[in-house]
Protein backbone atom coordinates (compact mmCIF):
# COMPACT_ATOMS: atom_id res chain seq x y z
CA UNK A 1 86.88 159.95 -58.56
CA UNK A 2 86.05 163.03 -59.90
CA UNK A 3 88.88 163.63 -61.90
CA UNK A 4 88.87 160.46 -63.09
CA UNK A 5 85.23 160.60 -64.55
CA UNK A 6 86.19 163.87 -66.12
CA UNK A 7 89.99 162.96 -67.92
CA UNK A 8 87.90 159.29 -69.31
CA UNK A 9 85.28 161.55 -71.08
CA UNK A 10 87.38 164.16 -72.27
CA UNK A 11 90.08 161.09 -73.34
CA UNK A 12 87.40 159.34 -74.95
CA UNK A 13 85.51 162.18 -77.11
CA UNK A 14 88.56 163.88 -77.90
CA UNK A 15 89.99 160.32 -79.82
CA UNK A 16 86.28 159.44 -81.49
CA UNK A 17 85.99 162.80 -82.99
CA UNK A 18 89.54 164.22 -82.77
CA UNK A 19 90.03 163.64 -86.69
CA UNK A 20 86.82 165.00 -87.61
CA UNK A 21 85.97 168.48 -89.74
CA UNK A 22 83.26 171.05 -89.29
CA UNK A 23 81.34 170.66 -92.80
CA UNK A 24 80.01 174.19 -94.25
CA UNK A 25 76.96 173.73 -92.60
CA UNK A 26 77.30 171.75 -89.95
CA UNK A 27 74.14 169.72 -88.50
CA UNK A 28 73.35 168.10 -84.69
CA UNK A 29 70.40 166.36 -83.47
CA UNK A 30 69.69 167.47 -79.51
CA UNK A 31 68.49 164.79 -77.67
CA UNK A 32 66.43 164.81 -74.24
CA UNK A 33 67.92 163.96 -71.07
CA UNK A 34 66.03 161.31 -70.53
CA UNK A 35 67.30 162.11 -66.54
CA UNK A 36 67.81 165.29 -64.72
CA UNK A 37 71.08 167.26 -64.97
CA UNK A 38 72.57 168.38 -62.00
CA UNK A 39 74.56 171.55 -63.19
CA UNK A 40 77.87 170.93 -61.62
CA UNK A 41 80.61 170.92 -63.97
CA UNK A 42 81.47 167.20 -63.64
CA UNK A 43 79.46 166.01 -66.36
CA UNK A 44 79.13 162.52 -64.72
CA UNK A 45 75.43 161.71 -65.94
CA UNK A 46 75.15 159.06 -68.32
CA UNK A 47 72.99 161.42 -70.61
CA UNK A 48 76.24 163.43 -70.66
CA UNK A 49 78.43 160.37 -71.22
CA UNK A 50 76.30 158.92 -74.23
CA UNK A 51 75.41 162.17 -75.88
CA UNK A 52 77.37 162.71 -79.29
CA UNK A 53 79.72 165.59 -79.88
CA UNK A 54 79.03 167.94 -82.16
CA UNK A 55 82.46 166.98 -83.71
CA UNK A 56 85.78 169.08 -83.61
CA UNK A 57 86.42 172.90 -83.22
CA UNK A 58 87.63 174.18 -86.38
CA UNK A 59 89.90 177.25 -85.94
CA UNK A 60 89.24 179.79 -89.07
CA UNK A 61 91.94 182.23 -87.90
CA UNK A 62 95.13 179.92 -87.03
CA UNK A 63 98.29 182.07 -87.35
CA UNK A 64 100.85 179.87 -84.71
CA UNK A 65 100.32 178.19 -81.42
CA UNK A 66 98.81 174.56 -80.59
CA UNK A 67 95.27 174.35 -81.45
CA UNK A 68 93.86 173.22 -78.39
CA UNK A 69 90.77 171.01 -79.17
CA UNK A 70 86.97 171.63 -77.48
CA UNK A 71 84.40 168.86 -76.88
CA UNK A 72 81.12 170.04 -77.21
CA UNK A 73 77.78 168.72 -76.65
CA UNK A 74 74.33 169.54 -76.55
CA UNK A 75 71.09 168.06 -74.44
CA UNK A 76 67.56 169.39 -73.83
CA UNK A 77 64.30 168.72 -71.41
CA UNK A 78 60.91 170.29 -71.00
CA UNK A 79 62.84 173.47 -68.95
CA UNK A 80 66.07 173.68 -70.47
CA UNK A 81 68.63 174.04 -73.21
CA UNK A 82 71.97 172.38 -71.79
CA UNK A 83 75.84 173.04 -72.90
CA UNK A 84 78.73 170.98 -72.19
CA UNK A 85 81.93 172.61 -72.83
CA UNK A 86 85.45 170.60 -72.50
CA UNK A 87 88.37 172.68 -73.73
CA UNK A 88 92.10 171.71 -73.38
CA UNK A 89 93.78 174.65 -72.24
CA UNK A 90 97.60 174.53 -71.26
CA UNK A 91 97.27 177.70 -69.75
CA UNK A 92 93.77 178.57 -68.22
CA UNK A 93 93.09 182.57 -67.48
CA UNK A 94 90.07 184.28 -66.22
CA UNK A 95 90.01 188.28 -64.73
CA UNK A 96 86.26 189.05 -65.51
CA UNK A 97 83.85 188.33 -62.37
CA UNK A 98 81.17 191.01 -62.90
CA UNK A 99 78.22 190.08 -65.43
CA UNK A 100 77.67 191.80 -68.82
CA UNK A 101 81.84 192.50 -68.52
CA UNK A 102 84.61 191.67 -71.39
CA UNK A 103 83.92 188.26 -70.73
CA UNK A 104 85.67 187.70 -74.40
CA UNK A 105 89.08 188.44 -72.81
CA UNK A 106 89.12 185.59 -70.81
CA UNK A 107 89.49 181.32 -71.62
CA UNK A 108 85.35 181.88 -72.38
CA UNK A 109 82.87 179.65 -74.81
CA UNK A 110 80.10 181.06 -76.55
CA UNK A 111 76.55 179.72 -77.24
CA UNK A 112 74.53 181.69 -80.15
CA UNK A 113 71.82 180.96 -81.32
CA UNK A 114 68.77 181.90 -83.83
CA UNK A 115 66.07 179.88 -82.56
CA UNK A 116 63.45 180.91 -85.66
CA UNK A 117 64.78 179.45 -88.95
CA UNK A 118 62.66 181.61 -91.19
CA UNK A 119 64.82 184.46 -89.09
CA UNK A 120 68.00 183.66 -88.97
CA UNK A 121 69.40 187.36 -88.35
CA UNK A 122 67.49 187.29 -85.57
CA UNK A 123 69.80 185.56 -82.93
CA UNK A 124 71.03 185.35 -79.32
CA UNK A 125 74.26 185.32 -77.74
CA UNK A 126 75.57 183.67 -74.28
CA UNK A 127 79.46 184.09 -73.90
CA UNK A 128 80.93 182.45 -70.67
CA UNK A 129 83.78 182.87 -69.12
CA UNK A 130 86.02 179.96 -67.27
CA UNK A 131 84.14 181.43 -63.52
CA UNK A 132 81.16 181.04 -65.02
CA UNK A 133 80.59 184.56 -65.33
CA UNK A 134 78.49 185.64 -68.57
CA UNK A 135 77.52 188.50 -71.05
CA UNK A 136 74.27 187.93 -72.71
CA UNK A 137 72.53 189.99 -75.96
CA UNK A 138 69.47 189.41 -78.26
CA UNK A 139 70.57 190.98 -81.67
CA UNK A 140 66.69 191.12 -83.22
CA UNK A 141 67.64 192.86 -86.20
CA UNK A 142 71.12 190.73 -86.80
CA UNK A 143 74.60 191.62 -86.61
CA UNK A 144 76.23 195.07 -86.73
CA UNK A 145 72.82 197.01 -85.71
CA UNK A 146 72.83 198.81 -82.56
CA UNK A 147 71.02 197.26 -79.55
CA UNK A 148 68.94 199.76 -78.05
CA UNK A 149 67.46 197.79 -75.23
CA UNK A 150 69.40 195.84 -72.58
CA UNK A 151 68.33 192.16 -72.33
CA UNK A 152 68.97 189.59 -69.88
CA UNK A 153 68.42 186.34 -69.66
CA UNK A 154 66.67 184.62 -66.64
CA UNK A 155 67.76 181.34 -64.42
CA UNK A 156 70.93 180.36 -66.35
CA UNK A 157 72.55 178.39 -64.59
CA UNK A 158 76.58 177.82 -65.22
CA UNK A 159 78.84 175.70 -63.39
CA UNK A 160 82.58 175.02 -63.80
CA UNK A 161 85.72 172.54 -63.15
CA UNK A 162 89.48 173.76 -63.95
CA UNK A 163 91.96 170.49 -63.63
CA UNK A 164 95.06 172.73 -63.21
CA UNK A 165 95.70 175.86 -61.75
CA UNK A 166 94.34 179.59 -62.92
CA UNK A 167 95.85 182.53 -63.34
CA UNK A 168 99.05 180.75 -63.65
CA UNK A 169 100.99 180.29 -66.69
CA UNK A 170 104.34 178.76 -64.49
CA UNK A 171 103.20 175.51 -64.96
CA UNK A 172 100.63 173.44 -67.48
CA UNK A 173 96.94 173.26 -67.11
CA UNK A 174 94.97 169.96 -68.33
CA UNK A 175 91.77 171.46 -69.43
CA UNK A 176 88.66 172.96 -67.97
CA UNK A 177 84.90 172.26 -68.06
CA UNK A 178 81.94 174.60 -68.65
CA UNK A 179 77.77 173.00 -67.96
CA UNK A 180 75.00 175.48 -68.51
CA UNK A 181 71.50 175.47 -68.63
CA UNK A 182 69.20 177.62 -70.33
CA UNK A 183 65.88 177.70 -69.96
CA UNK A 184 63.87 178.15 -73.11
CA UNK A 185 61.38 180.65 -71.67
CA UNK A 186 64.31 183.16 -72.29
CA UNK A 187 63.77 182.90 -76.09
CA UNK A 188 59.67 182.23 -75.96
CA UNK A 189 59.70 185.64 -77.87
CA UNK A 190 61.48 184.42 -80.93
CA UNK A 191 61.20 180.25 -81.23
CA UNK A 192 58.29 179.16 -82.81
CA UNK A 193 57.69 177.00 -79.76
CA UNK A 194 58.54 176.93 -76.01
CA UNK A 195 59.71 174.51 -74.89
CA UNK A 196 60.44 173.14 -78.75
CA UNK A 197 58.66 170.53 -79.98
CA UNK A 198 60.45 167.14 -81.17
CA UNK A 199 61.75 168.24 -85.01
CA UNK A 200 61.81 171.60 -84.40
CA UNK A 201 65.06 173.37 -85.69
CA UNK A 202 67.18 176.28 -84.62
CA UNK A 203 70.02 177.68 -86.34
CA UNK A 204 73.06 177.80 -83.64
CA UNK A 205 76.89 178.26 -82.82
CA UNK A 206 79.44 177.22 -80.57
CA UNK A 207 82.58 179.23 -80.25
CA UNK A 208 85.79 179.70 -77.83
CA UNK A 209 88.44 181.49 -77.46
CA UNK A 210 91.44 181.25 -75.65
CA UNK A 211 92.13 183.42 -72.76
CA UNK A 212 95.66 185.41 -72.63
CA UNK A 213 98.42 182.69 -73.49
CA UNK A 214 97.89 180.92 -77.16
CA UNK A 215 94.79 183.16 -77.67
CA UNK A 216 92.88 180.54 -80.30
CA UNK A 217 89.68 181.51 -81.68
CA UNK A 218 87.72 178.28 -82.77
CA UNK A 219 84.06 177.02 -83.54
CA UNK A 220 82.18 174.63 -83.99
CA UNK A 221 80.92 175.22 -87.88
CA UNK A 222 83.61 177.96 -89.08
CA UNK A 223 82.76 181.46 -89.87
CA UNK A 224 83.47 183.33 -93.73
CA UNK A 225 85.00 186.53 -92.18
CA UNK A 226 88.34 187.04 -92.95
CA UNK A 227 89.03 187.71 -89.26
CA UNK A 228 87.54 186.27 -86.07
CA UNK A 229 84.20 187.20 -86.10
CA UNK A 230 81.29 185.17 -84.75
CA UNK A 231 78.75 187.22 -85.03
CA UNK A 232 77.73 185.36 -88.32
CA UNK A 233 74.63 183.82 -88.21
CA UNK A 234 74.39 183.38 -92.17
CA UNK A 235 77.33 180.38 -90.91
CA UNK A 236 75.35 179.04 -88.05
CA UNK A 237 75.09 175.18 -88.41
CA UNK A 238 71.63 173.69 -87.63
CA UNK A 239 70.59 171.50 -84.65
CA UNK A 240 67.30 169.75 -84.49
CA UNK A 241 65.30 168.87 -81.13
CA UNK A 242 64.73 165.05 -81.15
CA UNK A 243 62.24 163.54 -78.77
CA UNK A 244 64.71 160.44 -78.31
CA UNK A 245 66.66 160.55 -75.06
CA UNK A 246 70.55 160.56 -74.96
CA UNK A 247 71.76 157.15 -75.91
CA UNK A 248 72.96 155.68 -72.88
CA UNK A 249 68.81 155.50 -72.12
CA UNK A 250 67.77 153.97 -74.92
């Protein structure tokens, strides 16, 4: 049952916004819940199932290889910040099992995020590797400036599901599934409210990349560099917080 739940949503996004393109400045509207997530990889909830996509991952970079497509979607409560993550994936990799490691290096997707508008260089970065294994960083004087001070976020939560088998490129992998959640409090020093109020927007990424075999490097609103780079927040689309639950609970 499981796997069927998971291949229907994946099936079904992937068709609805399949033919879709990341627009220069891409926009999303976060809605609530409306019920608790249980952070489990599976995705199953029907606040999962009705929340939109944020649309296709565009892939800035392509040189050769298929460009394996992400679904992506966003959801939010009182406590959290929540990231869905479904990424076809042929060949599914993962070595890193140590937080704060080259998480980049392995199949991994990427949450960053500015949460003040009026700063925009001021942003966040959660990368996440197919174990569930992350590196975190607070950049709060923007990209390319050392970090002087370690930072860690507190109580994320990740939780995966691999349909196929890892570490093994003999055969073909379906895709895999990343959930997180993220409590706010982590960025209380930075958003102009915590948890945000309904209207409030943040300036924010999603990004992947592709693990050993057909390395892809893709996003959700594309980056100007002329090679992969995503720490860009000057391209970060915008999501806004609505107070109106997921669809399925209208």
């Amino acid at each position: 049952m499981r796997k069927i739940l998971s291949v229907g949503l994946v099936t079904a996004t992937l068709f609805v916004f399949g033919g879709a393109m990341a627009l220069p400045e891409a926009t999303y509207t976060i809605h609530r819940a409306g019920t608790p997530i249980t952070v489990d990889g599976r995705l199953d909830e029907p606040a999962w199932v009705g929340a939109p996509s944020v649309g296709a991952f565009v892939f800035p970079w392509y040189e050769a290889g298929k460009k394996e497509q992400t679904v992506a979607k966003l959801l939010w409560d009182d406590e959290h910040l929540y990231a869905a993550f479904i990424c076809e994936d042929a060949h599914i990799s993962a070595e890193h099992t140590e937080r704060d490691s080259e998480v980049w290096k392995d199949d991994t997707v990427e949450v960053f995020t500015a949460p003040d508008p009026d700063r925009p260089q001021m942003y966040f970065n959660l990368e996440m590797n197919v174990l569930g294994i992350f590196l975190d960083q607070f950049h709060p004087e923007g990209p390319g400036v050392p970090v002087e001070e370690e930072w860690n976020a507190d109580g994320v939560r990740i939780s995966t599901t691999v349909v196929g088998t890892l570490n093994d490129d003999s055969d073909e992998d379906e895709y895999w599934i990343l959930e997180a959640a993220i409590p706010f409090a982590n960025f209380r020093e930075v958003a102009k409210h915590t948890p945000p109020e309904p209207g409030d927007v943040w300036r924010l990424n999603l990004n992947r990349l592709g693990g050993k075999t057909n390395q892809q490097f893709s996003q959700w609103t594309p980056s100007q560099a002329d090679h992969p780079q995503f720490h860009s927040p000057d391209d970060f689309g915008r999501v806004t917080f609505s107070s109106a639950a997921s669809p399925f609970h209208r």
